[in-house]
Structure formats: C-alpha cells, structure tokens
C-alpha atoms as a PDB file:
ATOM      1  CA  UNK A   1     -67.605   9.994  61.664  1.00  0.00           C
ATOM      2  CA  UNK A   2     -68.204  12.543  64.317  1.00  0.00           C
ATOM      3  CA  UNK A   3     -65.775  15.418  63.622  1.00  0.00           C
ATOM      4  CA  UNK A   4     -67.305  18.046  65.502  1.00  0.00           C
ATOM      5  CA  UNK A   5     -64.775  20.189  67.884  1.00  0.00           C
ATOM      6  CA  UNK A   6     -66.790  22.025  70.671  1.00  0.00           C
ATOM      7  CA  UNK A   7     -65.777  24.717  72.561  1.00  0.00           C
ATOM      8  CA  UNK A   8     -65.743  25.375  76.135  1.00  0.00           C
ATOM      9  CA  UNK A   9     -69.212  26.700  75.979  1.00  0.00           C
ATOM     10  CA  UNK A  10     -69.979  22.844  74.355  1.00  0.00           C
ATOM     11  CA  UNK A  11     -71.029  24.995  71.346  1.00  0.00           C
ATOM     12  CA  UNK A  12     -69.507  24.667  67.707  1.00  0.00           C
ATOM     13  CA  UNK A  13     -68.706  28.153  66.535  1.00  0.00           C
ATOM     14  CA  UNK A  14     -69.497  28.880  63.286  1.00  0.00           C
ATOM     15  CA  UNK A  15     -66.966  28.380  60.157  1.00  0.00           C
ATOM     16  CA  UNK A  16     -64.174  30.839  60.382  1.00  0.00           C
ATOM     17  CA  UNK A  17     -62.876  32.991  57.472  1.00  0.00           C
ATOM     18  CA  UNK A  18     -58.874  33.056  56.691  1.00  0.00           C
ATOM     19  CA  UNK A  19     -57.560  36.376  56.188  1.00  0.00           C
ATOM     20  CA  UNK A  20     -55.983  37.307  52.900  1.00  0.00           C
ATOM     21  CA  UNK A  21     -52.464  35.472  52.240  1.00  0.00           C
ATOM     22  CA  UNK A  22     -53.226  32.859  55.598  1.00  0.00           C
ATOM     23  CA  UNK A  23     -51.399  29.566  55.062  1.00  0.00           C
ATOM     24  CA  UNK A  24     -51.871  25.836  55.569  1.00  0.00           C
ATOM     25  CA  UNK A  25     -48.711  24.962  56.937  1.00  0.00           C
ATOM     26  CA  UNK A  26     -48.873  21.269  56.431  1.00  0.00           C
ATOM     27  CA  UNK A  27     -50.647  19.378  53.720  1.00  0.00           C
ATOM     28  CA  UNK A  28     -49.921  15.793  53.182  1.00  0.00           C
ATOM     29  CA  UNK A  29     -49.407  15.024  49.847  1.00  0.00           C
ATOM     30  CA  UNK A  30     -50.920  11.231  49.988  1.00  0.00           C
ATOM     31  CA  UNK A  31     -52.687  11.857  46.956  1.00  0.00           C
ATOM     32  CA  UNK A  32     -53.079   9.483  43.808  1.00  0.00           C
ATOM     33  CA  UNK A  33     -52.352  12.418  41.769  1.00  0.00           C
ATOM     34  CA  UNK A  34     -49.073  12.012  42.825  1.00  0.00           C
ATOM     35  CA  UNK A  35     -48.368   8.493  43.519  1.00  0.00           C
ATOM     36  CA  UNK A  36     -45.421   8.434  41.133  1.00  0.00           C
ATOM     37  CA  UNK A  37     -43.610   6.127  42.786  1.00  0.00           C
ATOM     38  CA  UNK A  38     -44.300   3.484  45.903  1.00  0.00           C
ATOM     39  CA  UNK A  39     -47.117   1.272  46.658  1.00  0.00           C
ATOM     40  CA  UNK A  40     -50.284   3.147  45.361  1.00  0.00           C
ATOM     41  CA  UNK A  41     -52.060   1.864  49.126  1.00  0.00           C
ATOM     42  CA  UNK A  42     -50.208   4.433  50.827  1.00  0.00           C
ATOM     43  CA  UNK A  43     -52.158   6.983  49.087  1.00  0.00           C
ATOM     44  CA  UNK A  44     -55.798   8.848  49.855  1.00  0.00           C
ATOM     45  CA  UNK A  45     -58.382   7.379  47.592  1.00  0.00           C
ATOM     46  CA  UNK A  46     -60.106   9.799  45.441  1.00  0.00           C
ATOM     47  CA  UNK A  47     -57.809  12.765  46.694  1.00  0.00           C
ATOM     48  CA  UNK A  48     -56.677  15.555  44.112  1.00  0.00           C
ATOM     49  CA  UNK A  49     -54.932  18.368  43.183  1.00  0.00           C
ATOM     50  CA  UNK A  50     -58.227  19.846  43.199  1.00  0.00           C
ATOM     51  CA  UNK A  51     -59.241  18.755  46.810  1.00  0.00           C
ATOM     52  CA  UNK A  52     -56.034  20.433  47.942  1.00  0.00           C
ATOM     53  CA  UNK A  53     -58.109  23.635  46.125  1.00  0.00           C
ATOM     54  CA  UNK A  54     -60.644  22.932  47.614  1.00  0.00           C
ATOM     55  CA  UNK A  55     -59.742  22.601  50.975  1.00  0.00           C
ATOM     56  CA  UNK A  56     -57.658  25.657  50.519  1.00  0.00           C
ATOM     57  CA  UNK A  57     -61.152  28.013  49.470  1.00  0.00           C
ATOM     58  CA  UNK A  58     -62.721  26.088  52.016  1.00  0.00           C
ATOM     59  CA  UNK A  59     -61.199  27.397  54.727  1.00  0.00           C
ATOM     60  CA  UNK A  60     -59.706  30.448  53.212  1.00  0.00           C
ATOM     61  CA  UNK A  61     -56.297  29.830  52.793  1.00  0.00           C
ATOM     62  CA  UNK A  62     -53.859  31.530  49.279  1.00  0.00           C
ATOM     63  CA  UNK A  63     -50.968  29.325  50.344  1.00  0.00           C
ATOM     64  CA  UNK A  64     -49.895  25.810  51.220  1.00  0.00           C
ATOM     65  CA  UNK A  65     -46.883  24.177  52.529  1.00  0.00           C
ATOM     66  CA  UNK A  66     -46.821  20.448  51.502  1.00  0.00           C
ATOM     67  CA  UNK A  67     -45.021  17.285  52.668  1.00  0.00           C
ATOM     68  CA  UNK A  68     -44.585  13.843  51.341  1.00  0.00           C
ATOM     69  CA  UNK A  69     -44.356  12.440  54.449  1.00  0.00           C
ATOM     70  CA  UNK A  70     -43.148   8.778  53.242  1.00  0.00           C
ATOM     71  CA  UNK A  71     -39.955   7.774  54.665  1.00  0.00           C
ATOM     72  CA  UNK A  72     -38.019   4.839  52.903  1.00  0.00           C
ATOM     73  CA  UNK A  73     -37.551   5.500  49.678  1.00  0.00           C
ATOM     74  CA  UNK A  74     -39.126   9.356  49.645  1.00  0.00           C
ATOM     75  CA  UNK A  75     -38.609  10.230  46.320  1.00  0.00           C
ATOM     76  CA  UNK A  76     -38.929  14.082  46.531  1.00  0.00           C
ATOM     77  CA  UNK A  77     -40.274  14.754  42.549  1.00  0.00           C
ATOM     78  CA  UNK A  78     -43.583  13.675  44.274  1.00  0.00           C
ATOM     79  CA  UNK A  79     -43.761  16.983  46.226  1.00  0.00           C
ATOM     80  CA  UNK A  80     -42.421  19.346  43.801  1.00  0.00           C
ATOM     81  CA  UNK A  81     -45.159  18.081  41.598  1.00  0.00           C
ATOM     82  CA  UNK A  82     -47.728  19.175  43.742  1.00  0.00           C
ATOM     83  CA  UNK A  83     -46.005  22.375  44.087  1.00  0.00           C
ATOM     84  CA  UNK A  84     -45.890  22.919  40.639  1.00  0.00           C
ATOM     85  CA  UNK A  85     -49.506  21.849  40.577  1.00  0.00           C
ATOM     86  CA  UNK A  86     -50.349  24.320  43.229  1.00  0.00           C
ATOM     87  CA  UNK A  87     -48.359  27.420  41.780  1.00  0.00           C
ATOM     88  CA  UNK A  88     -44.854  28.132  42.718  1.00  0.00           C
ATOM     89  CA  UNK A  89     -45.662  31.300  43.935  1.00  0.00           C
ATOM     90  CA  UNK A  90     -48.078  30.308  46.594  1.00  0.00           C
ATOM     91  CA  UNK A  91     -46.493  26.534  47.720  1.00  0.00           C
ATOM     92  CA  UNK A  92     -43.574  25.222  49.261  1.00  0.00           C
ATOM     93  CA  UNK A  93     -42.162  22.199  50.419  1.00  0.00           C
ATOM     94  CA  UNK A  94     -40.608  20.201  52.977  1.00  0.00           C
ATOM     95  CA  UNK A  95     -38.635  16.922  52.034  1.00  0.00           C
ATOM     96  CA  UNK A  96     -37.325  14.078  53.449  1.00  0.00           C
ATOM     97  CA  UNK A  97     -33.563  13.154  52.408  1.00  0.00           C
ATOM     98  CA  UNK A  98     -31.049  10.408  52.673  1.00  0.00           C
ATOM     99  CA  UNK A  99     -27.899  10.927  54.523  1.00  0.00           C
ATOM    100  CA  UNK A 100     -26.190  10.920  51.298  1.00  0.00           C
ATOM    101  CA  UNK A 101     -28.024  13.262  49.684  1.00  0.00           C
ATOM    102  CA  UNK A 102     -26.125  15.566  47.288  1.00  0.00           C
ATOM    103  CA  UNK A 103     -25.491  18.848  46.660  1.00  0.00           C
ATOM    104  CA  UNK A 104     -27.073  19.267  43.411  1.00  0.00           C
ATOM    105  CA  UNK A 105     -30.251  17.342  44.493  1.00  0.00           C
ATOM    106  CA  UNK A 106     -30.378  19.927  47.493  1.00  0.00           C
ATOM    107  CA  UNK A 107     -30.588  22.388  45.126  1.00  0.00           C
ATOM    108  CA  UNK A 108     -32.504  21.222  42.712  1.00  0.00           C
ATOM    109  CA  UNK A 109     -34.991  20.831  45.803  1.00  0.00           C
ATOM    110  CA  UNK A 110     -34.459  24.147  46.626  1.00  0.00           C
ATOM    111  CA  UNK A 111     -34.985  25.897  43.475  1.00  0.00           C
ATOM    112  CA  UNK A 112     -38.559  23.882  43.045  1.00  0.00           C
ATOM    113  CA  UNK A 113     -39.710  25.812  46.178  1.00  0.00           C
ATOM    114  CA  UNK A 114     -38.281  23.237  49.106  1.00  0.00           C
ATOM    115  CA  UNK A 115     -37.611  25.478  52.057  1.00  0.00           C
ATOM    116  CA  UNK A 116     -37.075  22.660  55.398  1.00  0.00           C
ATOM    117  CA  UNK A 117     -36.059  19.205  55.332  1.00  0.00           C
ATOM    118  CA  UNK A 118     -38.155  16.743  57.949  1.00  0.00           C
ATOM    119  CA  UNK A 119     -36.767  13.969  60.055  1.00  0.00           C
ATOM    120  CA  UNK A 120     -39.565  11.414  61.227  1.00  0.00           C
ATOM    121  CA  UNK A 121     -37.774  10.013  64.371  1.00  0.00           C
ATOM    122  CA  UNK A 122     -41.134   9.210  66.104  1.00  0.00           C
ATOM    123  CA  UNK A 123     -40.952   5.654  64.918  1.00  0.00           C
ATOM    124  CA  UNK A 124     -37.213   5.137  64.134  1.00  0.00           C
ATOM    125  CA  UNK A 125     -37.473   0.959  62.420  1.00  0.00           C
ATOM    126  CA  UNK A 126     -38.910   3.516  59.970  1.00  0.00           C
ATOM    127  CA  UNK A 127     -37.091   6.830  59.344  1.00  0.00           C
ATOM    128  CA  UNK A 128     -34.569   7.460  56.538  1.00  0.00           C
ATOM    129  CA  UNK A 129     -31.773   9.193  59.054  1.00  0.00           C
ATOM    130  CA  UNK A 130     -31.304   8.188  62.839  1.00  0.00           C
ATOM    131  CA  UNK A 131     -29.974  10.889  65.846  1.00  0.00           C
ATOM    132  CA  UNK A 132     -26.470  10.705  64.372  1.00  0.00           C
ATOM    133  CA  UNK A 133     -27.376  12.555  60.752  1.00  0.00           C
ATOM    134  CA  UNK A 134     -29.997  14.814  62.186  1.00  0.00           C
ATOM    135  CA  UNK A 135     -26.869  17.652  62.834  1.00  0.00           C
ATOM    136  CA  UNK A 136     -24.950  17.027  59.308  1.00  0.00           C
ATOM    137  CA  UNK A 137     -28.026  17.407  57.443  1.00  0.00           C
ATOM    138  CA  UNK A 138     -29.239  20.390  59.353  1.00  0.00           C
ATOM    139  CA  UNK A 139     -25.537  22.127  58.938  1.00  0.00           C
ATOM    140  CA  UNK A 140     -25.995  21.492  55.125  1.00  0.00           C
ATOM    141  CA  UNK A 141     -29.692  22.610  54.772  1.00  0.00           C
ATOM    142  CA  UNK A 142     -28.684  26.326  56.622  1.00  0.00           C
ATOM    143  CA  UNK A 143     -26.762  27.053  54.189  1.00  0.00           C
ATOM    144  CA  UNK A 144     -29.776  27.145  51.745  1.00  0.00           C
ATOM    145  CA  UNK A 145     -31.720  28.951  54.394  1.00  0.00           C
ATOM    146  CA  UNK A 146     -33.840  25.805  55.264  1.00  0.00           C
ATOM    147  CA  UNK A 147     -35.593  24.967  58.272  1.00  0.00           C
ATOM    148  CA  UNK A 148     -35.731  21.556  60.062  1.00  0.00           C
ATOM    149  CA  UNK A 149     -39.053  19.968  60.995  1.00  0.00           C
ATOM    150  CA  UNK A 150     -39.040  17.583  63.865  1.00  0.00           C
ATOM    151  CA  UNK A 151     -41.231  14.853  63.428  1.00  0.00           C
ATOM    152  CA  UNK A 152     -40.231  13.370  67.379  1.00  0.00           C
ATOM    153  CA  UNK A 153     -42.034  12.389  70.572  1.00  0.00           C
ATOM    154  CA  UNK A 154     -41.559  14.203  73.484  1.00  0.00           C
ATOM    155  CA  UNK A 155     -39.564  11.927  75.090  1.00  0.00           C
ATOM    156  CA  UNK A 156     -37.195  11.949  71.820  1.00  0.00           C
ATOM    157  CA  UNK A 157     -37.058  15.921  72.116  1.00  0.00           C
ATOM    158  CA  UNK A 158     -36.045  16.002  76.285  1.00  0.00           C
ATOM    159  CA  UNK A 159     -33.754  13.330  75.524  1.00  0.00           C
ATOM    160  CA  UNK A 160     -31.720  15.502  72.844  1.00  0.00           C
ATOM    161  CA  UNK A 161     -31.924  18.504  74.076  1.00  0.00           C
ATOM    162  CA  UNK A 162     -28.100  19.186  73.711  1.00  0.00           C
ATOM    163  CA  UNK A 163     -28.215  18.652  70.127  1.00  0.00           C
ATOM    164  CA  UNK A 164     -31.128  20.748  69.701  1.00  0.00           C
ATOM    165  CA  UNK A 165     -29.291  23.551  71.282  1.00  0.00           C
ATOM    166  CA  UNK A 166     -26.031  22.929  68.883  1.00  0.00           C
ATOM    167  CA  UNK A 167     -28.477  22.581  65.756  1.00  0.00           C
ATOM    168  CA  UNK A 168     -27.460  26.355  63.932  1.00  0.00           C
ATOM    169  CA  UNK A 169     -30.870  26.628  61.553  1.00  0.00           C
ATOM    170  CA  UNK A 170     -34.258  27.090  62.073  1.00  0.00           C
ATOM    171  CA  UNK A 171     -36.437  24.421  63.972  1.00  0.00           C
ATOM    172  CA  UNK A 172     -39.778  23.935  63.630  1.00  0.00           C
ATOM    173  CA  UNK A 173     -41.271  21.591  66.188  1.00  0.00           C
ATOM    174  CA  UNK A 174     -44.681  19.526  64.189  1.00  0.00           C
ATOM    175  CA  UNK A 175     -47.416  18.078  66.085  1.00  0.00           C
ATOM    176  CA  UNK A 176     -47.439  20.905  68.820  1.00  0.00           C
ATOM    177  CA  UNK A 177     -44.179  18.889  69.989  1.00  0.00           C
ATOM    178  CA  UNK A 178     -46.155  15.717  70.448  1.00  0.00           C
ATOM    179  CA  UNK A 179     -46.377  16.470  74.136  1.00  0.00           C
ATOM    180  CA  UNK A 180     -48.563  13.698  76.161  1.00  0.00           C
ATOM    181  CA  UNK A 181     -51.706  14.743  76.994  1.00  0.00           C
ATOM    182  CA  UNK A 182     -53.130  15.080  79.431  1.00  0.00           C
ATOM    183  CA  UNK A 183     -49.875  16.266  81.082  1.00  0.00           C
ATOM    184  CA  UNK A 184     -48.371  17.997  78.327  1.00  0.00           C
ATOM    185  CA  UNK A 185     -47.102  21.608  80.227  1.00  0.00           C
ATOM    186  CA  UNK A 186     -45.107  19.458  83.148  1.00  0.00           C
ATOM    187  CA  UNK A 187     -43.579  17.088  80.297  1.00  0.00           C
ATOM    188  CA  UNK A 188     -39.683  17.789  79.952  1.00  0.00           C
ATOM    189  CA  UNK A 189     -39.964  18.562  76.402  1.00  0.00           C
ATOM    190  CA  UNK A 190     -41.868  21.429  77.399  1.00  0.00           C
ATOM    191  CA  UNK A 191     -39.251  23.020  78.698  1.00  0.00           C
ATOM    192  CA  UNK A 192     -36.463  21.863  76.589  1.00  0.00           C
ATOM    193  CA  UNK A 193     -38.667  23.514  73.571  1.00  0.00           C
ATOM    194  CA  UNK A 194     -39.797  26.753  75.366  1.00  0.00           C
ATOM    195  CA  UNK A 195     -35.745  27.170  75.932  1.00  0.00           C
ATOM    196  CA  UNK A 196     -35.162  26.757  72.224  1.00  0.00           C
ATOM    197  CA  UNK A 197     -38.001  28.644  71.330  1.00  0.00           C
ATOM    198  CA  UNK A 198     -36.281  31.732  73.084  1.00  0.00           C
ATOM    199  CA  UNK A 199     -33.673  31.968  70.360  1.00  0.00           C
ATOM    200  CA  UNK A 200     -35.506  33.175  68.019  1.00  0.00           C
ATOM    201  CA  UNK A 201     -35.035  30.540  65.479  1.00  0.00           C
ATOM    202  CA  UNK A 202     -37.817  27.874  66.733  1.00  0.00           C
ATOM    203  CA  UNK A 203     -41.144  27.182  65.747  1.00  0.00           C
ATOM    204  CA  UNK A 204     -44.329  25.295  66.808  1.00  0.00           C
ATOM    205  CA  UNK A 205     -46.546  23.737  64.076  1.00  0.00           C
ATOM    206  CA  UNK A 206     -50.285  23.625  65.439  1.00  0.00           C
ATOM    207  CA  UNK A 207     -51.450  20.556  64.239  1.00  0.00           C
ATOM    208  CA  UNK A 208     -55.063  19.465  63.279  1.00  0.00           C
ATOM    209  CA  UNK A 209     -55.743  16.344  65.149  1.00  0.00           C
ATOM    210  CA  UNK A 210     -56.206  12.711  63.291  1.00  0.00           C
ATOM    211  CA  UNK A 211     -59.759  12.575  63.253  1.00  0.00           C
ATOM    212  CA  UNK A 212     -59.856   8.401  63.294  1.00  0.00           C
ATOM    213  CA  UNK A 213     -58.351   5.855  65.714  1.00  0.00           C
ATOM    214  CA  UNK A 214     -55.338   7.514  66.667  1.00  0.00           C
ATOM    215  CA  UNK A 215     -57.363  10.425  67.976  1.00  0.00           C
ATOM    216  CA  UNK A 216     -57.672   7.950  71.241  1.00  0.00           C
ATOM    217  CA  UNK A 217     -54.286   6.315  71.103  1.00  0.00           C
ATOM    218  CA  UNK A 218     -51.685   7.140  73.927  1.00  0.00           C
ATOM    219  CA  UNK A 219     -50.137  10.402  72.694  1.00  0.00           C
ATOM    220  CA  UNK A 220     -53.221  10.991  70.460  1.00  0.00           C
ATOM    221  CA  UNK A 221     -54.831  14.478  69.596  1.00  0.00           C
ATOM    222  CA  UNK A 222     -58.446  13.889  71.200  1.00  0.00           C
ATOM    223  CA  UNK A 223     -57.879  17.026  72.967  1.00  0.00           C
ATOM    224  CA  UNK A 224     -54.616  19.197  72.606  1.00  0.00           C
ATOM    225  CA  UNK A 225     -56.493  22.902  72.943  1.00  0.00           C
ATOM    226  CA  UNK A 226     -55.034  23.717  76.282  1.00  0.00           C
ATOM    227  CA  UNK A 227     -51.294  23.299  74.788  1.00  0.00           C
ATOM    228  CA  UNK A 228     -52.208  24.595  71.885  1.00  0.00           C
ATOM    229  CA  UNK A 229     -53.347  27.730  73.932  1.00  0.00           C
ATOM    230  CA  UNK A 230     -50.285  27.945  75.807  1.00  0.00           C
ATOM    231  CA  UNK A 231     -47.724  27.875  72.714  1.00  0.00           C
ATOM    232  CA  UNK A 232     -49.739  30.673  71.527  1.00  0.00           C
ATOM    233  CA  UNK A 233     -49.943  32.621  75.150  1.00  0.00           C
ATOM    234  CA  UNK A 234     -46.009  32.052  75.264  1.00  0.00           C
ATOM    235  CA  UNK A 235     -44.757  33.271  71.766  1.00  0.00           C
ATOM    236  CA  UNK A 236     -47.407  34.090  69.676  1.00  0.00           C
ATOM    237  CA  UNK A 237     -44.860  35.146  66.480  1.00  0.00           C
ATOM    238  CA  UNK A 238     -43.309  31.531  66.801  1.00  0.00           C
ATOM    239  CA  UNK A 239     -46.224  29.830  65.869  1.00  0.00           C
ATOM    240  CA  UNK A 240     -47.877  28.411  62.275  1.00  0.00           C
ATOM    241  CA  UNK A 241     -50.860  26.467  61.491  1.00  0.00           C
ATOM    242  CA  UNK A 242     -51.161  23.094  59.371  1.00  0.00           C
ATOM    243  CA  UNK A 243     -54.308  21.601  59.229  1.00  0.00           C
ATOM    244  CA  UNK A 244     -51.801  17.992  58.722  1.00  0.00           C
ATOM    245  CA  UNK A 245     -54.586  16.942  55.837  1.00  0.00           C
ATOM    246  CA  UNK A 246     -55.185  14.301  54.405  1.00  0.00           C
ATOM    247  CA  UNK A 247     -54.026  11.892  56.332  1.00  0.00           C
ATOM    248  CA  UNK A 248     -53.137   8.043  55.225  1.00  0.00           C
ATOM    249  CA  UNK A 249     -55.074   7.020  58.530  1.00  0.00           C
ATOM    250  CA  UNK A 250     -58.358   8.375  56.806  1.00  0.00           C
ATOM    251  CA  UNK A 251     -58.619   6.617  54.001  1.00  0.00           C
ATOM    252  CA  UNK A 252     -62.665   6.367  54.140  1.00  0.00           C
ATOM    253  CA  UNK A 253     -63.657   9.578  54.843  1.00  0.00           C
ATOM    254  CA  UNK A 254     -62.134  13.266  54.781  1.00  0.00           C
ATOM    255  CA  UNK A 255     -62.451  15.737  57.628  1.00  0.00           C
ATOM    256  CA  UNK A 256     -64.994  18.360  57.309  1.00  0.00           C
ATOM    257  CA  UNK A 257     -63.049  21.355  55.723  1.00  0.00           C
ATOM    258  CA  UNK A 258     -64.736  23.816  57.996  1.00  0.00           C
ATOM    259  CA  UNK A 259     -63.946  21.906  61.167  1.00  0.00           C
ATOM    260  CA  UNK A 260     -60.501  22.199  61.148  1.00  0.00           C
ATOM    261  CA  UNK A 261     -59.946  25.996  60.506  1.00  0.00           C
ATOM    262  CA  UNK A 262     -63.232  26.168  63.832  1.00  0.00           C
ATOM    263  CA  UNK A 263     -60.317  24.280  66.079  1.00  0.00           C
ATOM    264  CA  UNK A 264     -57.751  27.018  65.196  1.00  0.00           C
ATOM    265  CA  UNK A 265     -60.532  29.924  66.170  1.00  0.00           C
ATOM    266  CA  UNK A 266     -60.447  27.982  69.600  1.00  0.00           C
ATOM    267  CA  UNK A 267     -57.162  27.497  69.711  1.00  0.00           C
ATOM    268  CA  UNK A 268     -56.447  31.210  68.676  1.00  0.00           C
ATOM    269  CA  UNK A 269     -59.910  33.192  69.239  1.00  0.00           C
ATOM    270  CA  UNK A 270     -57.811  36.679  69.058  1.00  0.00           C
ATOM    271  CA  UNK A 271     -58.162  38.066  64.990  1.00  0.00           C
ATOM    272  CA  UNK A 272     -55.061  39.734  65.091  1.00  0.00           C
ATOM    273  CA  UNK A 273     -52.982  36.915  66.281  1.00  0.00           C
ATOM    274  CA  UNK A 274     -55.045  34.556  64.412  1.00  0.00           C
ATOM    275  CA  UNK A 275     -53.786  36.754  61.639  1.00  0.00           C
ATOM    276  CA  UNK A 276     -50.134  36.594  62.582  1.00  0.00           C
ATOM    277  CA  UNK A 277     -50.441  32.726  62.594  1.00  0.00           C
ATOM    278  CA  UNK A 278     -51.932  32.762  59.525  1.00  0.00           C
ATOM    279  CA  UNK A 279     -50.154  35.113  57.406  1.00  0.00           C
ATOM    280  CA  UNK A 280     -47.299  36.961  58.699  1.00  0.00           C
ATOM    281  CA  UNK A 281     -45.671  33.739  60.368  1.00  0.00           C
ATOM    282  CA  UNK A 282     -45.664  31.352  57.673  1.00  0.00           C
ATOM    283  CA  UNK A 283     -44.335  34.299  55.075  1.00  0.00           C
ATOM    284  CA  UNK A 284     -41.424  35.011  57.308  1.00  0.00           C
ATOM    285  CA  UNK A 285     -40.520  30.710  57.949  1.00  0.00           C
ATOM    286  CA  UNK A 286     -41.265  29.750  54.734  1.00  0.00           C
ATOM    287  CA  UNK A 287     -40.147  32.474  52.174  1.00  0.00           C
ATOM    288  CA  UNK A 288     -43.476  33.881  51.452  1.00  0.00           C
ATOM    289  CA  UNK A 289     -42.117  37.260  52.454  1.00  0.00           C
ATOM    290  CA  UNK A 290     -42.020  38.900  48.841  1.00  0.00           C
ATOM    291  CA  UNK A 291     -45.603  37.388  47.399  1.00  0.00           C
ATOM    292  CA  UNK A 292     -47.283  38.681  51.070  1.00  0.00           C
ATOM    293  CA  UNK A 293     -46.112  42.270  50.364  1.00  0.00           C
ATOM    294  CA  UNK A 294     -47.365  42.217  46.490  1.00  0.00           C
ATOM    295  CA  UNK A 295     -50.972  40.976  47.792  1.00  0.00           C
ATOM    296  CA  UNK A 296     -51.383  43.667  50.598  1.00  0.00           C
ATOM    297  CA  UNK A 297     -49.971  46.543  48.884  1.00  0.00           C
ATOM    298  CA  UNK A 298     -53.170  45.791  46.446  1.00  0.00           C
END
C-alpha cells in the first residue's frame, strides 16, 4: 500500500516531531480490545491498547481524543474503556447517543472523561438520531459543557445552515467539513461554516485521509491539502488535528505512523501554529486546559 504524501516540491519531508502536550484529536476505537459488544468484524484485527501507544510515541502525541464511531446500538462503555486504558488524565471522548438518552447516563459519560457527543448524518439509513434530534441533544449536552461533532456532507451542512446558527454549544465540524474536492472553497458549506466559525464557538477537525479505496471515491480524501491550508489561513485558533486512525476500511494494513503527522507539517508547515493545533487548541475544546498548564510549568 503506497501511503506516501508528497509535497509540492514532490518530496516527502522527513518525520515530524509533536511538541510537548500535542493531541490526536480523533482515534477510532475499532479495536478488539474493546469489542465488548457488536459483531467482532467491525473491529481492526490485531489493533491494541498498545498500538494506540504506539501510534501516540510515534508521532509524538501525550493526548488522545477517542470515538467509537458505531452507530446502531453504540454502547458508550466501549469508549470509556479505552479512556480508562489510556489514562484519564490525558484522553477524552466523544459518544454517540440515542434520542432518549438520560440524564444520569449523560453524566455518567461525562464524569468518565466524555466531552462532545457526535451525530453521523453522512449516511442517515444508518445514524442513531436524524435532523429533528440534532438541536434537543445539543441543548442538553451544553449544559455539561460538551461540544457537538458533525459527522455530515457538505451538502447536509449548506442545507441546515439555520439550525446550525440556532445550535447554542460548541461545533466542531470532522472531516475538514467533508467539502468536495476538487471544488471544495466555492462549495456552499464553505461559507455556511466560515459564518459559524466567526462565533467563536466552531471548530474544524483536520482529518487524516482513508488511505484505501475511499481515498478515490467521490468526496474522498486523495488530496484535501489546499482546504486544509485554507481552514488554517482563515482561523488558525479554530482548528485541531485527528489523525481519524484506525479505520474499519483498513482492515489489512495500518497507515505508516510517521506519514500521517508528515501530512499535517504540509498542511501546517508554520511551528508555532503547528503548535497551537497541536496543543493549545485541543486543551481549550476538549478540557485539557488544567493537565497543559501542569506539563509546561515543568
């Protein structure tokens, strides 16, 4: 599997280094180790707790933010294991709930180190929640300080922009906001989340690409440096890096650890906002704040 990611010189840089307290802001928790529940197919052969270790002193990072991303029949102990598994003080979560999700689960979430709440509404025969919950939920999760994470396609985001705008928590926008490549900057949703973005309350996740099939599907991630590059250019403190490994599409062989933190340096070749993605973002969105001042006050 060719994995390589050249830049514009058609040169791989080398391996980048993380600086102290960066973050992986999205690490799928498809992983045997915690296949508690659901079809045991669904999950990454071979992938453990301590390839999530791994990958993190691979490319550098202290912290992780992971996701379960199963959507019928989530059961959320799956990624509070892995946070426990991962250390409390350096993990968090994001879960996917039921529309009838209750107030003690929501806390019992919250107080195992769950900070946002995802809807996957990119292929709705399979989310948990349709349009119509996404603004309950989000009302409920604010109160606990919890962000939303938009799993949508563009086409989803330009097409709800007026309940974006009446959405009162934090929004984080995955998969660089799935805009279409190779038009992504004169796609609707670009402006719908560059509006939203001006509040001061929304996010953009930049995603690692799927490094099989789906890398040339329509809507894929063969190439998605130049919108990466413009996020960044337009609001440099609303945006957070996952690396969005493993991946259940992969299931024969993982990405090259080094690669993926090489596409951020392209994506972000500046240190100090490299930095800011890294570390000072992902503290301030997901409630890293009081760890990231004990670590550089060493």
């Amino acid at each position: 599997m060719d994995i390589s990611y050249p830049n514009s010189s058609g040169t791989r840089p080398p391996a980048g280094v993380a600086p102290a307290g960066a973050c992986d802001a999205h690490m799928h928790v498809y992983d045997r180790r915690f296949a508690l529940h659901g079809s045991p197919d669904a999950m990454v052969d071979k992938a453990t707790a301590g390839d999530y270790r791994r990958l993190q002193q691979r490319i550098g990072t202290q912290r992780t933010v992971v996701v379960q991303p199963r959507v019928h029949g989530t059961d959320n102990s799956v990624t509070l294991d892995a946070i426990r598994a991962l250390g409390p003080d350096r993990t968090r979560g994001v879960a996917v709930v039921r529309p009838g999700v209750s107030d003690a689960e929501l806390e019992h979430l919250h107080a195992g180190g769950v900070r946002g709440i995802r809807f996957t509404l990119y292929t709705p025969a399979n989310a948990a929640t349709d349009f119509s919950m996404v603004e309950p939920l989000a009302q409920r999760v604010h109160a606990l300080g919890w962000h939303v994470q938009l799993h949508w396609s563009a086409d989803q985001i330009a097409a709800h922009a007026d309940l974006l705008a009446r959405l009162p928590c934090t929004i984080v926008f995955d998969h660089l906001a799935r805009l279409p490549l190779p038009d992504a900057l004169s796609h609707p949703a670009f402006d719908v989340v560059s509006r939203l973005r001006d509040n001061g309350r929304t996010w953009i996740k930049l995603s690692g690409p799927y490094l099989d099939s789906m890398a040339g599907a329509a809507g894929g991630y063969a190439d998605t440096t130049g919108i990466a590059r413009a996020w960044v250019r337009q609001a440099p403190e609303r945006v957070v890096w996952g690396s969005d490994w493993p991946h259940p599409t992969e299931p024969i062989a993982k990405p090259d650890d080094a690669a993926l933190f090489d596409l951020l340096g392209q994506w972000v070749p500046d240190e100090a906002t490299r930095h800011r993605v890294l570390v000072e973002n992902p503290a301030l969105l997901y409630d890293f704040s009081e760890t990231t001042k004990t670590e550089t006050s060493e």
